[in-house]
C-alpha atoms as a PDB file:
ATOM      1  CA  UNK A   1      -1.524  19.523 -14.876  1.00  0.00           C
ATOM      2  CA  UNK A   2      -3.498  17.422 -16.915  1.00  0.00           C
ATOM      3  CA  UNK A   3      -7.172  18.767 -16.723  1.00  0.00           C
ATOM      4  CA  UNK A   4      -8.414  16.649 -20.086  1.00  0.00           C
ATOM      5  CA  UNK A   5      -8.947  12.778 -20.959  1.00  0.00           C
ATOM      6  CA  UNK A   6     -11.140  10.277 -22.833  1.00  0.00           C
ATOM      7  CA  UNK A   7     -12.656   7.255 -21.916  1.00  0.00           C
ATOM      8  CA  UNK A   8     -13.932   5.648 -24.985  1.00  0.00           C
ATOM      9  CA  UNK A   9     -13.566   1.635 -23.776  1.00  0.00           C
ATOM     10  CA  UNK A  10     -16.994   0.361 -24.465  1.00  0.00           C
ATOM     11  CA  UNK A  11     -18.545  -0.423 -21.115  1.00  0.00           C
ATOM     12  CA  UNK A  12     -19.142  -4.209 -20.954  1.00  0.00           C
ATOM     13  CA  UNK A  13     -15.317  -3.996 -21.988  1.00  0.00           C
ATOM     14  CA  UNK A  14     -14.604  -2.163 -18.727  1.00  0.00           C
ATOM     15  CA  UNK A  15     -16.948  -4.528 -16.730  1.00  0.00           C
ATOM     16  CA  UNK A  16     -15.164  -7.440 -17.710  1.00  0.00           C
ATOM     17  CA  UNK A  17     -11.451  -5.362 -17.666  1.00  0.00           C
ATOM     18  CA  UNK A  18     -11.279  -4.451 -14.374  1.00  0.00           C
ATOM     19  CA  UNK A  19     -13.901  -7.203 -12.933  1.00  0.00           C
ATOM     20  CA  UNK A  20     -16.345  -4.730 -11.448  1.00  0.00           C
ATOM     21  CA  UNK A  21     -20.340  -5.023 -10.895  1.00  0.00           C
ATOM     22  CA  UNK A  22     -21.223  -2.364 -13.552  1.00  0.00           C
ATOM     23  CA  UNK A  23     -23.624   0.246 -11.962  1.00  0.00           C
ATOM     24  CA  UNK A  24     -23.259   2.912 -14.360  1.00  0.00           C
ATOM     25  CA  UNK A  25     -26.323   2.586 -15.904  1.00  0.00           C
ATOM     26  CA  UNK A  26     -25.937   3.556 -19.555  1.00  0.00           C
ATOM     27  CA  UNK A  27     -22.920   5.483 -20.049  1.00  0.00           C
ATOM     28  CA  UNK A  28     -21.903   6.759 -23.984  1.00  0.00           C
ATOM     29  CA  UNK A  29     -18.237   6.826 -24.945  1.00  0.00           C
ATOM     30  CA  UNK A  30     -16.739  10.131 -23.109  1.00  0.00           C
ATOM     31  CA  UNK A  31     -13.814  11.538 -25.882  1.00  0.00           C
ATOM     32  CA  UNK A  32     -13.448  15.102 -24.131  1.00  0.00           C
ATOM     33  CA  UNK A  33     -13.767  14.864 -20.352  1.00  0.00           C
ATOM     34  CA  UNK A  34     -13.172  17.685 -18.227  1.00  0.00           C
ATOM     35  CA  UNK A  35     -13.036  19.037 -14.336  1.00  0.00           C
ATOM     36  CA  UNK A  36     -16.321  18.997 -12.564  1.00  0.00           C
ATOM     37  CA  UNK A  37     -17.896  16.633 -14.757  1.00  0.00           C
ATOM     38  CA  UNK A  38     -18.724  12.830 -14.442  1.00  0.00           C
ATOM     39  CA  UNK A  39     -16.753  10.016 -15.335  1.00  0.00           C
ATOM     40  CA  UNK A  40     -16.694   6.210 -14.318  1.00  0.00           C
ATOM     41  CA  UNK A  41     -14.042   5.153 -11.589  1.00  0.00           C
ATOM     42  CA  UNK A  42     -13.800   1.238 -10.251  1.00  0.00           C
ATOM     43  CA  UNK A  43     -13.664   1.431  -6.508  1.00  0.00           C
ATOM     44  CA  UNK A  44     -14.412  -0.977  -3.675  1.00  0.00           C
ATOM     45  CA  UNK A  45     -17.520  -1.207  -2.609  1.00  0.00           C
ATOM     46  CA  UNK A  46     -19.476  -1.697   1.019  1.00  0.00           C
ATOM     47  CA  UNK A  47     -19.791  -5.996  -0.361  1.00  0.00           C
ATOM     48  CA  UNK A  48     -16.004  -5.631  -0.528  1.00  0.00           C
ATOM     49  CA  UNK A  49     -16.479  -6.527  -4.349  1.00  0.00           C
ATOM     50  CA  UNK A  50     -15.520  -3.971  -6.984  1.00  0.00           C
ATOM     51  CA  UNK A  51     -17.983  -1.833  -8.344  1.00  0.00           C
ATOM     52  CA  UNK A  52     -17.919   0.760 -11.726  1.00  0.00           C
ATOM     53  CA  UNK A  53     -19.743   3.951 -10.416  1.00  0.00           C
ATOM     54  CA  UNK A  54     -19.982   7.326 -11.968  1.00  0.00           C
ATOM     55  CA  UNK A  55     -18.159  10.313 -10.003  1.00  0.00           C
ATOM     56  CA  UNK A  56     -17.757  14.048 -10.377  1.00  0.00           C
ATOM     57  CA  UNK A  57     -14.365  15.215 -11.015  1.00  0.00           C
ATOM     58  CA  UNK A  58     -12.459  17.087  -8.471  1.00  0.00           C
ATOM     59  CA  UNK A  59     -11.596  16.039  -4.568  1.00  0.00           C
ATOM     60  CA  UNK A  60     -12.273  18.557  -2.011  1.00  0.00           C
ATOM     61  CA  UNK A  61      -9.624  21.320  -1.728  1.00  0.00           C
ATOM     62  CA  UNK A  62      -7.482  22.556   1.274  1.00  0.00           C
ATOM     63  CA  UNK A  63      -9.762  24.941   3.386  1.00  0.00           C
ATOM     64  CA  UNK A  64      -6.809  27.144   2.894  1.00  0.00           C
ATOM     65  CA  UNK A  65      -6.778  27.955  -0.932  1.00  0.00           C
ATOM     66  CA  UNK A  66     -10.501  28.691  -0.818  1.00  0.00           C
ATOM     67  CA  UNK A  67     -11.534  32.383  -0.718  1.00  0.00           C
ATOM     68  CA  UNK A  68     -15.021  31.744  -0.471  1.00  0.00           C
ATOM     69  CA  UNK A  69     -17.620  28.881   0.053  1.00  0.00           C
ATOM     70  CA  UNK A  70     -17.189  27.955  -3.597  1.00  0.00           C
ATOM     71  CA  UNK A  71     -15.159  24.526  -3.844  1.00  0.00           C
ATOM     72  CA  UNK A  72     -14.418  23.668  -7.597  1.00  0.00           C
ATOM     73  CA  UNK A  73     -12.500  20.612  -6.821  1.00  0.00           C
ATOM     74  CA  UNK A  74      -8.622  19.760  -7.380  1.00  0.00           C
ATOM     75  CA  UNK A  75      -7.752  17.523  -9.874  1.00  0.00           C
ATOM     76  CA  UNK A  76      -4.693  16.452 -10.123  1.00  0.00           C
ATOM     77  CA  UNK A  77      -2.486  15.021  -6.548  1.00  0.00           C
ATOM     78  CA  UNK A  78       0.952  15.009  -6.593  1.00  0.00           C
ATOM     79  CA  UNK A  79       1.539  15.592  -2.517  1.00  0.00           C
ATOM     80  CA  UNK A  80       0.656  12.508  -0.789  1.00  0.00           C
ATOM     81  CA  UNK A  81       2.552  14.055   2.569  1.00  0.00           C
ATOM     82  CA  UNK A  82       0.047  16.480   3.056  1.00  0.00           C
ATOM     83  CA  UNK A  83      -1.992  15.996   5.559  1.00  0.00           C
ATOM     84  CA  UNK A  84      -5.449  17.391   3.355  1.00  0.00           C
ATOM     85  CA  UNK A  85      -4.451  13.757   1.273  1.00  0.00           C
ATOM     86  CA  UNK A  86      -3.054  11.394   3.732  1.00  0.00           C
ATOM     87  CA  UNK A  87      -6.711  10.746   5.289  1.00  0.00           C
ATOM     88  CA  UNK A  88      -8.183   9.547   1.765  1.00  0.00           C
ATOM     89  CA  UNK A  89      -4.915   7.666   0.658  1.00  0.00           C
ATOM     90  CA  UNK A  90      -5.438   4.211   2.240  1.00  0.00           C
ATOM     91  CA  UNK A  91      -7.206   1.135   0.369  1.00  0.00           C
ATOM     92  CA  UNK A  92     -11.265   2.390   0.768  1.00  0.00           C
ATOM     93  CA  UNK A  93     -10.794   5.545  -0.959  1.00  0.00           C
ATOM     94  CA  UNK A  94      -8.159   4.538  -3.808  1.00  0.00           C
ATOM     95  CA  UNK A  95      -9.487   3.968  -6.973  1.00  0.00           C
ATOM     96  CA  UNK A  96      -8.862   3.407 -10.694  1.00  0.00           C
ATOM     97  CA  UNK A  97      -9.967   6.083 -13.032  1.00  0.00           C
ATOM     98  CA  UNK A  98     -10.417   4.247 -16.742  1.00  0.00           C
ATOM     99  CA  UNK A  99      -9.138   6.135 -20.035  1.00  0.00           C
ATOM    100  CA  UNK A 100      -7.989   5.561 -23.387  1.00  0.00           C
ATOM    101  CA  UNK A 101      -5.888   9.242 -23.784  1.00  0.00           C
ATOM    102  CA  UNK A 102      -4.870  12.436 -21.607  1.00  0.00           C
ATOM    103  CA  UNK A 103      -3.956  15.692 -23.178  1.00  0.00           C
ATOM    104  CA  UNK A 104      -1.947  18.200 -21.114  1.00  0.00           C
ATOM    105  CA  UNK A 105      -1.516  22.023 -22.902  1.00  0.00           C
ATOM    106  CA  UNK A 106       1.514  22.552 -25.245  1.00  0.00           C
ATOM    107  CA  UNK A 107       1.898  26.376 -23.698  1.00  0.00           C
ATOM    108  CA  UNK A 108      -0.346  29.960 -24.175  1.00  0.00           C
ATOM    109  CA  UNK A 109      -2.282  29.626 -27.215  1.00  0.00           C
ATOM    110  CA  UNK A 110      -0.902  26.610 -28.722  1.00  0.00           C
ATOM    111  CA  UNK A 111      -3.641  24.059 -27.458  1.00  0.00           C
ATOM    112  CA  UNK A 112      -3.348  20.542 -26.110  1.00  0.00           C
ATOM    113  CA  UNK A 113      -1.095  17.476 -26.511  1.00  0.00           C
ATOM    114  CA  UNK A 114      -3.119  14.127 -26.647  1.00  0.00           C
ATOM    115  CA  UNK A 115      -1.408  11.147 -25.449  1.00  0.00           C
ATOM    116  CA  UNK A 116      -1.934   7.335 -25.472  1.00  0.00           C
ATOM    117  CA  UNK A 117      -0.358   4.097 -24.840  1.00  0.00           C
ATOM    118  CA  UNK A 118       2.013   3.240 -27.567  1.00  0.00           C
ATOM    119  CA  UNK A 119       1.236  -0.233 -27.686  1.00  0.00           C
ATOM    120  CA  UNK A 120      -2.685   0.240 -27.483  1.00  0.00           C
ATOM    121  CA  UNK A 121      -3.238  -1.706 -23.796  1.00  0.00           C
ATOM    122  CA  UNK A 122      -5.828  -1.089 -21.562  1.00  0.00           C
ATOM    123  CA  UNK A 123      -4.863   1.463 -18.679  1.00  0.00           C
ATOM    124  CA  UNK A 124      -6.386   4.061 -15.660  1.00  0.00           C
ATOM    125  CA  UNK A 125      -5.532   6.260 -13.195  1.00  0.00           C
ATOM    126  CA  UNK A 126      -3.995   6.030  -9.818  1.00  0.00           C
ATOM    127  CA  UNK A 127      -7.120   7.640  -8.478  1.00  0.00           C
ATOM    128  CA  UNK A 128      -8.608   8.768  -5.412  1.00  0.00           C
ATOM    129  CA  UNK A 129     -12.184   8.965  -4.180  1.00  0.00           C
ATOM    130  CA  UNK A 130     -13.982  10.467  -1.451  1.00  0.00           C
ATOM    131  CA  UNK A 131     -17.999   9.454  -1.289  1.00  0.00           C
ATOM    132  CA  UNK A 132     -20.788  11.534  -0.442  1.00  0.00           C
ATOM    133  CA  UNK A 133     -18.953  14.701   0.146  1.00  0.00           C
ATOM    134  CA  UNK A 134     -20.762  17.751   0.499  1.00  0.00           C
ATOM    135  CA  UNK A 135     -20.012  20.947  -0.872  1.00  0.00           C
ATOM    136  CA  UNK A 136     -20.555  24.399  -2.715  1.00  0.00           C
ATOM    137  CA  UNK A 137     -19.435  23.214  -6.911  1.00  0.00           C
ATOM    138  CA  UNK A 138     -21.482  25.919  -8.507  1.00  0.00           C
ATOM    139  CA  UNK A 139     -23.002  28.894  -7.052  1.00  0.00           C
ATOM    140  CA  UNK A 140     -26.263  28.506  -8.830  1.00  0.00           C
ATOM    141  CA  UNK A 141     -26.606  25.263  -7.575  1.00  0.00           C
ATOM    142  CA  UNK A 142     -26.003  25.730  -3.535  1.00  0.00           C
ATOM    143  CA  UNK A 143     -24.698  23.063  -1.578  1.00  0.00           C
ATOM    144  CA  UNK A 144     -24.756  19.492  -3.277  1.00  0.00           C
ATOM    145  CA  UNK A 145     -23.660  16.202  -2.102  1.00  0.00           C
ATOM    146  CA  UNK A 146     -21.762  14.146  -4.587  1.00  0.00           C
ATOM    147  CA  UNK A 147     -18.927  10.969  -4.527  1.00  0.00           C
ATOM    148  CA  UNK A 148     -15.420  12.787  -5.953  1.00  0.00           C
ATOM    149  CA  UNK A 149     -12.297  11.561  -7.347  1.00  0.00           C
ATOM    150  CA  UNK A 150      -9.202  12.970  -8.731  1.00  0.00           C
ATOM    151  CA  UNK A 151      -5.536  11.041  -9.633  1.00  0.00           C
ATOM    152  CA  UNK A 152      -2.047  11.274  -8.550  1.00  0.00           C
ATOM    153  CA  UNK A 153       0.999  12.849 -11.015  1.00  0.00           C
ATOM    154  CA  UNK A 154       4.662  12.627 -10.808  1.00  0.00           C
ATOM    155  CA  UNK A 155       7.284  13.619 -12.833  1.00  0.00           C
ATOM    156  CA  UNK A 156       6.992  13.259 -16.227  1.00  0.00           C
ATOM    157  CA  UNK A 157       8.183  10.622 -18.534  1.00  0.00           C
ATOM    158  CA  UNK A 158      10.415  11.585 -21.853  1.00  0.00           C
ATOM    159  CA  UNK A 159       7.205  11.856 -24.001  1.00  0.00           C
ATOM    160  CA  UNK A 160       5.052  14.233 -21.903  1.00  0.00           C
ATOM    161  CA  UNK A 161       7.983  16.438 -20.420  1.00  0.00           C
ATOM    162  CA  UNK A 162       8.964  17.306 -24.330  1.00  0.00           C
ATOM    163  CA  UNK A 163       5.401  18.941 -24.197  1.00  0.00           C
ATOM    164  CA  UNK A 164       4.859  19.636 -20.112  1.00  0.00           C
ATOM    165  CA  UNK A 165       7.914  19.292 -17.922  1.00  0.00           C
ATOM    166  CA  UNK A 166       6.157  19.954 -14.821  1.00  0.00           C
ATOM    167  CA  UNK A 167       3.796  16.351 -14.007  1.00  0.00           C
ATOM    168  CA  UNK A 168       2.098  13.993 -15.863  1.00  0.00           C
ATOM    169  CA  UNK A 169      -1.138  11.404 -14.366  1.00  0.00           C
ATOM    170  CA  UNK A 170       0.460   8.348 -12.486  1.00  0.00           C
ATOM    171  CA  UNK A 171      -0.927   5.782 -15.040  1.00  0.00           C
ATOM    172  CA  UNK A 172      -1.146   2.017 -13.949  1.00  0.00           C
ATOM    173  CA  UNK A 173      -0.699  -0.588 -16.691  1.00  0.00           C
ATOM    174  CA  UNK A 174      -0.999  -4.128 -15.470  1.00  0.00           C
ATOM    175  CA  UNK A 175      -3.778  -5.812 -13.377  1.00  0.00           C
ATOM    176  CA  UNK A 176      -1.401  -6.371 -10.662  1.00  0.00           C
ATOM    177  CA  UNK A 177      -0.921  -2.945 -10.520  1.00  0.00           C
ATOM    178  CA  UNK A 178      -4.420  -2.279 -10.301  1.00  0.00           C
ATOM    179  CA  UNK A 179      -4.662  -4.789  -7.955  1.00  0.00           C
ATOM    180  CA  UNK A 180      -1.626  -3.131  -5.385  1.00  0.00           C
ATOM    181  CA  UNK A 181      -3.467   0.496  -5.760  1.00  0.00           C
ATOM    182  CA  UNK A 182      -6.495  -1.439  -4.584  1.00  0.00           C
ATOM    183  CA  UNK A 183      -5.578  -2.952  -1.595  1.00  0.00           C
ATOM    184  CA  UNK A 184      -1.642  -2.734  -0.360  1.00  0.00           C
ATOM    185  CA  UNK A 185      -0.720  -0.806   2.439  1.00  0.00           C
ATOM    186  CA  UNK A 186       0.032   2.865   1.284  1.00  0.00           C
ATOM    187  CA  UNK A 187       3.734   2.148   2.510  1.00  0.00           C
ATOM    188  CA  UNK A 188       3.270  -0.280  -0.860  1.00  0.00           C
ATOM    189  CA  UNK A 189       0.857   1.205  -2.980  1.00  0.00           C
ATOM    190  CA  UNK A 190       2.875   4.772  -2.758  1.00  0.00           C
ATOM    191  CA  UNK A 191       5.685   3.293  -4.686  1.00  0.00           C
ATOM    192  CA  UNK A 192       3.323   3.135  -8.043  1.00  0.00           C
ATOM    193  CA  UNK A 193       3.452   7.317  -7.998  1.00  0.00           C
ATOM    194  CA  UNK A 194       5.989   7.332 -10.482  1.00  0.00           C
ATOM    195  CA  UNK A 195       6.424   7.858 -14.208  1.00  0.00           C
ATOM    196  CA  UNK A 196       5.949   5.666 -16.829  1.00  0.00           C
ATOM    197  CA  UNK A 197       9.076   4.179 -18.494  1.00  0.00           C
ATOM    198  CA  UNK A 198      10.274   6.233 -21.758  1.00  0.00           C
ATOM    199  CA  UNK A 199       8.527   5.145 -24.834  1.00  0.00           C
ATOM    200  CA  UNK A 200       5.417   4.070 -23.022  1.00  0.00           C
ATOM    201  CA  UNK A 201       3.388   7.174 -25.042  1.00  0.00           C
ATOM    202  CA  UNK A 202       2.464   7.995 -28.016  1.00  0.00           C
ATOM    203  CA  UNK A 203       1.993  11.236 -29.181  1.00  0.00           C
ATOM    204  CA  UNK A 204      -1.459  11.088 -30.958  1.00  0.00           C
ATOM    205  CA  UNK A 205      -3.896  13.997 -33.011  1.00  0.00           C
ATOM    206  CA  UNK A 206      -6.632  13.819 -30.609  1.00  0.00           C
ATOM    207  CA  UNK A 207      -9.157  12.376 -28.178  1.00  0.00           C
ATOM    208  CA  UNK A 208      -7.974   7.970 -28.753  1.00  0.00           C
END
């Protein structure tokens, strides 16, 4: 489960990557980002045009894994034939989630594995998004309404599995990519949930 990433693409770079209207405001370069917090995301917005927004980490989770009104979010999606995902997995809530590395844990104790493309492109998330959700995060903080996301995994590619067999993120790597998660039919779109090739990684020291 990969619960750890940077985003560290300078954000005029981003802007002009994925051909968004930037309404982040100022955003700083994000090398250790965790669940619950906020990150940027490129979705569609109501103009049809896409738009770089910030959102918290962590989609609602099945009313049936919560013990009480507390909801910390899930955020990692692997099973799209659930029917908790299969209302938020057509074109208006899929989005890309930007990074430069994800780490997933090398076992008890031993810490985390940071990985990045091998050949230094420009990459995100097969992400999902669900605006304007309301919801118990924190305790302290009572009910608060915010615009989630979270991204898909798969199996793992040769690189991650030597470190954590179980998933790895469902990382897109071309603009037509991007552009398929965006818009295509899910009967489409669901074929991009699927590892990346061996090789595709690099193992690197930490936070790219």
């Amino acid at each position: 489960m990969c619960n750890l990433y940077s985003q560290t693409r300078a954000q005029e770079a981003m802007r002009q990557l994925f051909a968004a209207v930037d309404k982040l405001g100022n955003l700083p370069a994000q090398p250790e980002i965790y669940p619950d917090q906020m990150a940027p995301i490129v979705r569609i917005g109501l103009d049809g045009e896409r738009e770089l927004v910030r959102a918290r980490w962590g989609l609602p989770s099945p009313p049936s894994v919560l013990k009480t009104a507390r909801d910390p979010g899930v955020t990692n999606v692997r099973n799209t034939g659930s029917p908790h995902w299969r209302r938020w997995l057509g074109p208006p809530h899929r989005c890309l989630v930007p990074l430069t590395a994800f780490a997933e844990p090398r076992g008890k104790g031993e810490g985390n594995q940071w990985f990045a493309p091998a050949d230094g492109r420009s990459v995100a998330f097969a992400g999902i998004h669900v605006p304007g959700w309301t919801s118990v995060r924190k305790v302290k903080d009572g009910p608060t309404t915010d615009d989630l996301f979270a991204f898909l995994t798969t199996a793992p590619n040769a690189e991650v599995a030597a470190v954590h067999p179980k998933a790895m993120p469902v990382i897109l790597t071309e603009p037509a990519e991007w552009l398929t998660w965006m818009s295509a039919p899910w009967s489409e779109a669901r074929l991009l949930q699927r590892p990346l090739a061996d090789g595709a990684l690099e193992l690197v020291d930490g936070a790219a």
